[in-house]
Protein backbone atom coordinates (compact mmCIF):
# COMPACT_ATOMS: atom_id res chain seq x y z
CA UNK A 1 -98.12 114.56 -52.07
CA UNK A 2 -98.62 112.82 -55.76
CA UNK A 3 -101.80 110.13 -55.50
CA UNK A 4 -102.83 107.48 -57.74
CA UNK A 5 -106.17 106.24 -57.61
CA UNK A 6 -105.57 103.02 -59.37
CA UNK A 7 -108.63 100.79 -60.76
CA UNK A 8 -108.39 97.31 -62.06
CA UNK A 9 -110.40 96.76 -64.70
CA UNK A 10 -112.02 93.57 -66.95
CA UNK A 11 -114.36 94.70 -69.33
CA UNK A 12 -115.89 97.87 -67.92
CA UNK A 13 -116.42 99.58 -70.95
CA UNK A 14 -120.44 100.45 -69.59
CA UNK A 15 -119.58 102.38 -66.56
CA UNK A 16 -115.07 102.91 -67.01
CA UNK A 17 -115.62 106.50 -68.29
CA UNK A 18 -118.07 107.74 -65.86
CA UNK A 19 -116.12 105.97 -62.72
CA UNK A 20 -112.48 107.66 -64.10
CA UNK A 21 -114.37 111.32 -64.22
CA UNK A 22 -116.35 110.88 -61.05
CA UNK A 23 -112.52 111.10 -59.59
CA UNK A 24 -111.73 114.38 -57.75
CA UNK A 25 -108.69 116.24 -59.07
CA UNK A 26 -108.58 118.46 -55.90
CA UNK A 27 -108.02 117.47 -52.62
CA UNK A 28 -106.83 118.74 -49.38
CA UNK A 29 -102.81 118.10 -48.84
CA UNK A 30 -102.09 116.36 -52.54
CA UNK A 31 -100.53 118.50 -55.49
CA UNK A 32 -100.66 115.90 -57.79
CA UNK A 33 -104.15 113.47 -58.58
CA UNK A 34 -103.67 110.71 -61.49
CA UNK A 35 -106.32 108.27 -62.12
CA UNK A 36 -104.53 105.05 -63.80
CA UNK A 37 -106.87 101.89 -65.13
CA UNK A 38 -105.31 98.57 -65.35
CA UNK A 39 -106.95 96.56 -68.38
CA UNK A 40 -106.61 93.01 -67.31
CA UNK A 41 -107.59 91.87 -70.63
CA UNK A 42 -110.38 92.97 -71.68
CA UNK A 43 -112.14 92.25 -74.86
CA UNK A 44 -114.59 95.22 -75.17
CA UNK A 45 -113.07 99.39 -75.40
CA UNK A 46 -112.47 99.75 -71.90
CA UNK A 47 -109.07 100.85 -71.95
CA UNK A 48 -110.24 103.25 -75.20
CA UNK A 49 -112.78 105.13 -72.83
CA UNK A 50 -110.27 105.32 -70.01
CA UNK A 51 -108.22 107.06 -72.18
CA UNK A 52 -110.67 109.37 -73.18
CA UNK A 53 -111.50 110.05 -70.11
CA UNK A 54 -108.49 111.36 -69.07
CA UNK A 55 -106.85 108.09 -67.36
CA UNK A 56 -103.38 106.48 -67.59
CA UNK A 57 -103.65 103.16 -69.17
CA UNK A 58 -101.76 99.58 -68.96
CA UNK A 59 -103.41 96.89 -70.61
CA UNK A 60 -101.93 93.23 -70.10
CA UNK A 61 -103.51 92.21 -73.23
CA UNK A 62 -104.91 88.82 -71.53
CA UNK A 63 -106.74 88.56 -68.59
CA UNK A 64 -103.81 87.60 -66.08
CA UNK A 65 -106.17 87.88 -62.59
CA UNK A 66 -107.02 90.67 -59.81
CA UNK A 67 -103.80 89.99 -57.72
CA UNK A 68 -101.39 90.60 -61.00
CA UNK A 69 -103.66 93.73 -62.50
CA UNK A 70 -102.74 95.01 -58.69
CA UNK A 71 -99.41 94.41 -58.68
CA UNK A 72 -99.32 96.03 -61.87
CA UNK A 73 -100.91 99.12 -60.44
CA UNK A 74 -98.11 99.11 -57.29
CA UNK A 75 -95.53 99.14 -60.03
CA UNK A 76 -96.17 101.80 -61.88
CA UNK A 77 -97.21 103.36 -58.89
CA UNK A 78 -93.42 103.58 -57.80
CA UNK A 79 -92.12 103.92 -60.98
CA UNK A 80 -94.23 107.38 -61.44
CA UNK A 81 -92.55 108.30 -57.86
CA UNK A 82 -96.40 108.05 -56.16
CA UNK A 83 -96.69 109.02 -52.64
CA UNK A 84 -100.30 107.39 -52.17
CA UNK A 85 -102.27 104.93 -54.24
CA UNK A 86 -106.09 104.57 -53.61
CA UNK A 87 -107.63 101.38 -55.53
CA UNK A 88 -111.23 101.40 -56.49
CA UNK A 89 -113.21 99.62 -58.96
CA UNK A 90 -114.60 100.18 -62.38
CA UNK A 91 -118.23 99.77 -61.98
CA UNK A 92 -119.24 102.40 -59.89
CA UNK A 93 -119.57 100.55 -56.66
CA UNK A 94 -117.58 102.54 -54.55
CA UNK A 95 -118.19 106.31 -53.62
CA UNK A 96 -114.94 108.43 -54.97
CA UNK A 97 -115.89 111.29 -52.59
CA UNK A 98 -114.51 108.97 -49.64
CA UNK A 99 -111.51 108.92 -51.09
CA UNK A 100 -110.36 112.15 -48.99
CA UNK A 101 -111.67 109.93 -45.67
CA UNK A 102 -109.47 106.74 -47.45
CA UNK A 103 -106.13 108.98 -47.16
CA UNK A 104 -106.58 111.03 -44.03
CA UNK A 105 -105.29 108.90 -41.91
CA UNK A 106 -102.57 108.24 -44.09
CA UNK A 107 -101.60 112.00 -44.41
CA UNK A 108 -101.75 112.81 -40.73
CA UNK A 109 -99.51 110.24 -40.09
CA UNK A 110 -101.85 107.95 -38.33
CA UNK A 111 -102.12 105.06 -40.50
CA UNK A 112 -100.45 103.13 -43.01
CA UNK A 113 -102.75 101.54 -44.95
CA UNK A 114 -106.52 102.17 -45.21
CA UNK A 115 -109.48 100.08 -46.21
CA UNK A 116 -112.98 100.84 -46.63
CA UNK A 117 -115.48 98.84 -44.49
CA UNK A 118 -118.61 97.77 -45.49
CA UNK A 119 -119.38 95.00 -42.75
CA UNK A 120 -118.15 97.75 -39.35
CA UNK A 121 -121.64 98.52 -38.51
CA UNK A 122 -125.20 97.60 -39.75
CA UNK A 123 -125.80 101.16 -40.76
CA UNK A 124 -123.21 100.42 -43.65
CA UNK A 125 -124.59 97.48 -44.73
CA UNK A 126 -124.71 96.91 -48.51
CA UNK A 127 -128.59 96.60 -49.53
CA UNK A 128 -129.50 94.03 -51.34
CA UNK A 129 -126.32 91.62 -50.81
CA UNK A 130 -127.27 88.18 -50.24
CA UNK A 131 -127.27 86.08 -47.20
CA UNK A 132 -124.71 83.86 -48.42
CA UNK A 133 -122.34 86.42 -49.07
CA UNK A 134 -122.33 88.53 -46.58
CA UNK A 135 -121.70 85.67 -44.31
CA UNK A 136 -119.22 84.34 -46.27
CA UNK A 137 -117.36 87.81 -46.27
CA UNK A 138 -117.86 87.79 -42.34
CA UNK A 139 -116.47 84.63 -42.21
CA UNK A 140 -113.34 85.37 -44.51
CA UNK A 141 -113.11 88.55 -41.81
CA UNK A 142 -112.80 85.96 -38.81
CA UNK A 143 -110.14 83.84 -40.29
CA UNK A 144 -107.76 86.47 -41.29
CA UNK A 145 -108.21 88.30 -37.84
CA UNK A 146 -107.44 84.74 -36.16
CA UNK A 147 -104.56 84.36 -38.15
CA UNK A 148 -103.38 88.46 -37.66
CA UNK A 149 -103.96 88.91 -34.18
CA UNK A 150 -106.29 91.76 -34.77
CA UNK A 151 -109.85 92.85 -35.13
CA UNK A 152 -111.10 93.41 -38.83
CA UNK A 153 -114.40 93.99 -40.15
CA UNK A 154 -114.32 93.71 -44.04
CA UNK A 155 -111.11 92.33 -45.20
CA UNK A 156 -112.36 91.65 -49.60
CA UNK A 157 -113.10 95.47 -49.74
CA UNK A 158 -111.06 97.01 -52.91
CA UNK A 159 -111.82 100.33 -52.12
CA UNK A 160 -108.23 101.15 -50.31
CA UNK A 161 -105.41 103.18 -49.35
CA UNK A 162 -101.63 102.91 -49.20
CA UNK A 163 -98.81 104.66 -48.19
CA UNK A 164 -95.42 104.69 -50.28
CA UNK A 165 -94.32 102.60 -47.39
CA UNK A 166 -96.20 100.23 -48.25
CA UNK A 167 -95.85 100.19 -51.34
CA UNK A 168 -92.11 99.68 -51.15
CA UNK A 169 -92.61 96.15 -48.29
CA UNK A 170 -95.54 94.77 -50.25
CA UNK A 171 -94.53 91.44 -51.70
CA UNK A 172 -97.76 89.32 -53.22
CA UNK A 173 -97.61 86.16 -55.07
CA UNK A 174 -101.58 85.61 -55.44
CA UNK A 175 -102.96 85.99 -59.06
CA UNK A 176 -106.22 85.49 -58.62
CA UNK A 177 -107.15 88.10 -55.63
CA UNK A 178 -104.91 90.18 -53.65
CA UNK A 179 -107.18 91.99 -50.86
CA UNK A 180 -106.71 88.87 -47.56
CA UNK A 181 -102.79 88.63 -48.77
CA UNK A 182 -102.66 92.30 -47.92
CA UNK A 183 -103.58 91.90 -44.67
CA UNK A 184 -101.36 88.99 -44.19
CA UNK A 185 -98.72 90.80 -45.40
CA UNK A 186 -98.67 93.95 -43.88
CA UNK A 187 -99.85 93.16 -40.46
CA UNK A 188 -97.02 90.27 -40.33
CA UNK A 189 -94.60 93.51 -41.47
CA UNK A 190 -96.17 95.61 -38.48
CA UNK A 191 -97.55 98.26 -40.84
CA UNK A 192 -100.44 100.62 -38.92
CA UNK A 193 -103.95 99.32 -40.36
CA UNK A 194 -107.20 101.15 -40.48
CA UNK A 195 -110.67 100.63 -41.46
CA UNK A 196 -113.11 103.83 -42.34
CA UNK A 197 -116.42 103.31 -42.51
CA UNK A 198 -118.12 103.50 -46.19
CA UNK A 199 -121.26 102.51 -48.04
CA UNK A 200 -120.76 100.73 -51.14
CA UNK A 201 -123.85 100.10 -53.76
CA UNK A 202 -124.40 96.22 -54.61
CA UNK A 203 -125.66 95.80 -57.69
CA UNK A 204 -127.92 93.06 -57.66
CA UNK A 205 -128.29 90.33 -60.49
CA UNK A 206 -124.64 91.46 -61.44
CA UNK A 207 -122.11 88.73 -62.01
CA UNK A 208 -119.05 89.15 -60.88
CA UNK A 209 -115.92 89.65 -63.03
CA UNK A 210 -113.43 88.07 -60.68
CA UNK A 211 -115.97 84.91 -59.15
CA UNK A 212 -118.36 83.05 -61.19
CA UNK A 213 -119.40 81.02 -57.97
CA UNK A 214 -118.89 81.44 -54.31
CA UNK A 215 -117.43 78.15 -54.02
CA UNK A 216 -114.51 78.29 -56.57
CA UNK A 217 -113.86 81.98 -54.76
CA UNK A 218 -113.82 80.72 -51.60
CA UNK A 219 -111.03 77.91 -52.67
CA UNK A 220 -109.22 80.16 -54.38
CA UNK A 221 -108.57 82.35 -51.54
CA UNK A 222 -108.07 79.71 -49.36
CA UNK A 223 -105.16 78.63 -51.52
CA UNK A 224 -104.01 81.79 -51.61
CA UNK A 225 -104.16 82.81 -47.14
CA UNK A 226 -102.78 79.08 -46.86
CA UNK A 227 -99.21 80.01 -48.95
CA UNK A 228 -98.67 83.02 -47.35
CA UNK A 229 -99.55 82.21 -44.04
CA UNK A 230 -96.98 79.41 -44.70
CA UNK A 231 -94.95 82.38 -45.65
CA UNK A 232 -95.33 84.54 -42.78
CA UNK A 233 -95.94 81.96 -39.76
CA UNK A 234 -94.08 78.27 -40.39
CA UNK A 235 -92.85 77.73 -37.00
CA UNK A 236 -96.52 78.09 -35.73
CA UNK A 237 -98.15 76.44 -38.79
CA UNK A 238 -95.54 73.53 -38.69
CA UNK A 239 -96.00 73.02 -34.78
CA UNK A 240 -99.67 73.56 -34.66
CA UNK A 241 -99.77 70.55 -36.91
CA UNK A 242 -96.91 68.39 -34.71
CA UNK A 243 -98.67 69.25 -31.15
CA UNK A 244 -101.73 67.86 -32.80
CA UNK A 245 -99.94 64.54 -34.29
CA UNK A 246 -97.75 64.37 -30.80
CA UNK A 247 -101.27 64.44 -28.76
CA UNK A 248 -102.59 61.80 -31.15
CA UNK A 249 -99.77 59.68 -31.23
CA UNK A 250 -98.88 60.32 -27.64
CA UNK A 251 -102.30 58.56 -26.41
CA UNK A 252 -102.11 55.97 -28.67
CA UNK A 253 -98.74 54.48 -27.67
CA UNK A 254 -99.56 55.27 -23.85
CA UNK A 255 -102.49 52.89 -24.06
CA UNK A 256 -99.99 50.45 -26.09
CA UNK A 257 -97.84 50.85 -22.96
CA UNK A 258 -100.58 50.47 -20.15
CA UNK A 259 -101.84 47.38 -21.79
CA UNK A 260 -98.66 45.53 -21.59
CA UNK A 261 -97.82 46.66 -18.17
CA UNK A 262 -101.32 45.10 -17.11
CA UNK A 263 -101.14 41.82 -19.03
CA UNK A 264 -97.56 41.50 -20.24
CA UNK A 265 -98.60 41.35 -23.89
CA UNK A 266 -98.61 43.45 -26.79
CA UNK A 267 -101.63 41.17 -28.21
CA UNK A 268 -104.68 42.78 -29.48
CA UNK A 269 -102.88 46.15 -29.30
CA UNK A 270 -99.70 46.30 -31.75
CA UNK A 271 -101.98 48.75 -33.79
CA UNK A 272 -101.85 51.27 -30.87
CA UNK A 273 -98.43 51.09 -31.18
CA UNK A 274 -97.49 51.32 -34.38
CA UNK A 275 -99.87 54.08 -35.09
CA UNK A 276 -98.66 55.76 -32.07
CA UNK A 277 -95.29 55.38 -33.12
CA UNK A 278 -96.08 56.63 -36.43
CA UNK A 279 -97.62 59.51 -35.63
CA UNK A 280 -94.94 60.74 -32.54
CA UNK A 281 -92.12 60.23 -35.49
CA UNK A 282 -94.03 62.18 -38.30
CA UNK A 283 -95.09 64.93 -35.17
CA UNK A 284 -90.87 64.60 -34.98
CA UNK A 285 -89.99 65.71 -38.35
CA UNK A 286 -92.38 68.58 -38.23
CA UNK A 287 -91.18 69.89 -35.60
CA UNK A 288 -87.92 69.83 -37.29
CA UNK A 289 -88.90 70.54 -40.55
CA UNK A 290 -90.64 73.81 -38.69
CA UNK A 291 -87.02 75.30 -37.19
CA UNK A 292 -85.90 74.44 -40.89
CA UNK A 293 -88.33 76.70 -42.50
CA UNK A 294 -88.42 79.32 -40.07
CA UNK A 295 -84.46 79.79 -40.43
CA UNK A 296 -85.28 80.15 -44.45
CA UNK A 297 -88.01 82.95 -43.45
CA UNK A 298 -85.43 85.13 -41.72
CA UNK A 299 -83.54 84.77 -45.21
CA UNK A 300 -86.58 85.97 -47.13
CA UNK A 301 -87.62 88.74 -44.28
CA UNK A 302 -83.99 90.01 -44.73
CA UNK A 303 -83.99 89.53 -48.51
CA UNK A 304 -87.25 91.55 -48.82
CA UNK A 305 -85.98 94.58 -46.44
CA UNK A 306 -83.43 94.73 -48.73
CA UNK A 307 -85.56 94.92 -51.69
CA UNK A 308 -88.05 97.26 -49.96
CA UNK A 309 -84.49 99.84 -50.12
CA UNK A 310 -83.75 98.91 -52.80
CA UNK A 311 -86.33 100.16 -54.22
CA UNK A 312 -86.76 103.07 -52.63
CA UNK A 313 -83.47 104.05 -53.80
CA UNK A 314 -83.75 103.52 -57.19
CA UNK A 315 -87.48 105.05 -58.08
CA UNK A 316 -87.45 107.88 -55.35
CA UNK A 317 -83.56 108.40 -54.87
CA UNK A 318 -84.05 108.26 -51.21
């Protein structure tokens, strides 16, 4: 099996060489190890000291986001005919000796896509991380196992596995982050997900390369879970939102009604009805609108099953 450990990088050029030859060449089951760096723009030598460090090397030339410098790495993945791709980062965060716990799984046929955890267990606890963001991460965790169906743990963690399978089916649109939309995306495509247990050093004081606050992070990923869950689930999204307008709207014009009945006026309460009306009409056209989207996601499901052999025709002859 041919594995790419793939690492995204903006402006690394302190810790880029170390991280690329801290890489193991040898592991158990793969013939083939190639460590590629994706320069999202940097402005300092990063991509230089990738290079002479042994790495392959794509540089955007401007900093286009995390979710684009990925998609970047999944395409030249399957260009270069990769059977695995591991993602990591560039400062040293992540331990590359797990990588061999990352693809196990994968290789005994087990799993389809592995993630590090950091959050599974208090024993794997980053030290150091603050309050705010650990809960914030837990948090993030919640939401996108509400919205899966399933139990996850740690769901921002770049340190990562995927199969050529995957590979092939992902389709991301985010350009700021990628790692929820993952999760989104594969679990809605019924793709076997794992979590492996890792530490992961936090490096206190350090700013962050992708989030210069928590609160502009957390609003970008919300933008981003909200479109593809609008992707993946619009007959649920649309009718979540018309059972709550119907039971609004429904109350409203029922006390409209019982008034009259009683007094044999609408006095005092043509508000109730109008805005009950209102609402029971607007609950109408998105339950409609709903069926209308959901017959345009079988066209997309469809479209992208084609794609995903497509592709696997063209880059691996398959």
């Amino acid at each position: 099996m041919n594995l790419v450990v793939a690492i995204p990088c903006l402006n690394e050029s302190e810790t880029i060489a170390t991280v690329v030859r801290s890489i193991p060449r040898n592991l158990d089951r793969v013939s083939k190890v190639v460590v590629l760096v994706i320069d999202d723009g940097s402005k300092d030598n990063t991509a230089q000291l990738a290079r002479e460090a042994g790495a392959e090397v794509v540089s955007h030339g401007v900093n286009k986001g995390l979710g684009i410098a990925f998609q970047s790495a999944v395409e030249w993945s399957l260009r270069n005919k990769m059977d695995l791709m591991v993602t990591t980062d560039g400062d040293g965060q992540f331990d590359p000796n797990d990588i061999p716990k990352l693809i196990a799984p994968i290789v005994d046929g087990r799993a389809d896509f592995v993630t590090a955890s950091r959050f599974i267990s208090d024993e794997y606890l980053p030290q150091g991380i603050p309050p705010v963001k650990l809960w914030g991460n837990r948090q993030m965790s919640k939401l996108i196992s509400s919205l899966t169906g399933s139990s996850y743990y740690d769901v921002a963690c770049g340190f990562r596995a995927y199969s050529k399978q995957c590979l092939l089916n992902l389709n991301l649109f985010g350009q700021f982050t990628y790692t929820q939309e993952v999760f989104l995306d594969l679990s809605y495509k019924r793709f076997r997900i794992q979590e492996v247990p890792s530490r992961v050093k936090y490096f206190e004081g350090r700013k962050s390369r992708m989030a210069h606050s928590i609160a502009k992070y957390a609003l970008n990923t919300s933008k981003i879970i909200g479109r593809a869950y609008l992707s993946y689930y619009p007959l649920k999204l649309f009718w979540s939102m018309a059972s709550v307008l119907f039971a609004i709207g429904g109350s409203l014009f029922a006390v409209f009604i019982a008034h009259f009945m009683q007094t044999g006026k609408f006095t005092g309460y043509l508000w109730a009805g109008f805005s009950g009306g209102f609402l029971l009409g607007t609950a109408l056209f998105l339950f409609i609108l709903g069926l209308v989207v959901e017959m345009l996601d079988r066209i997309r499901v469809n479209q992208e099953r084609s794609l995903a052999l497509l592709k696997q025709k063209v880059f691996y002859g398959e």
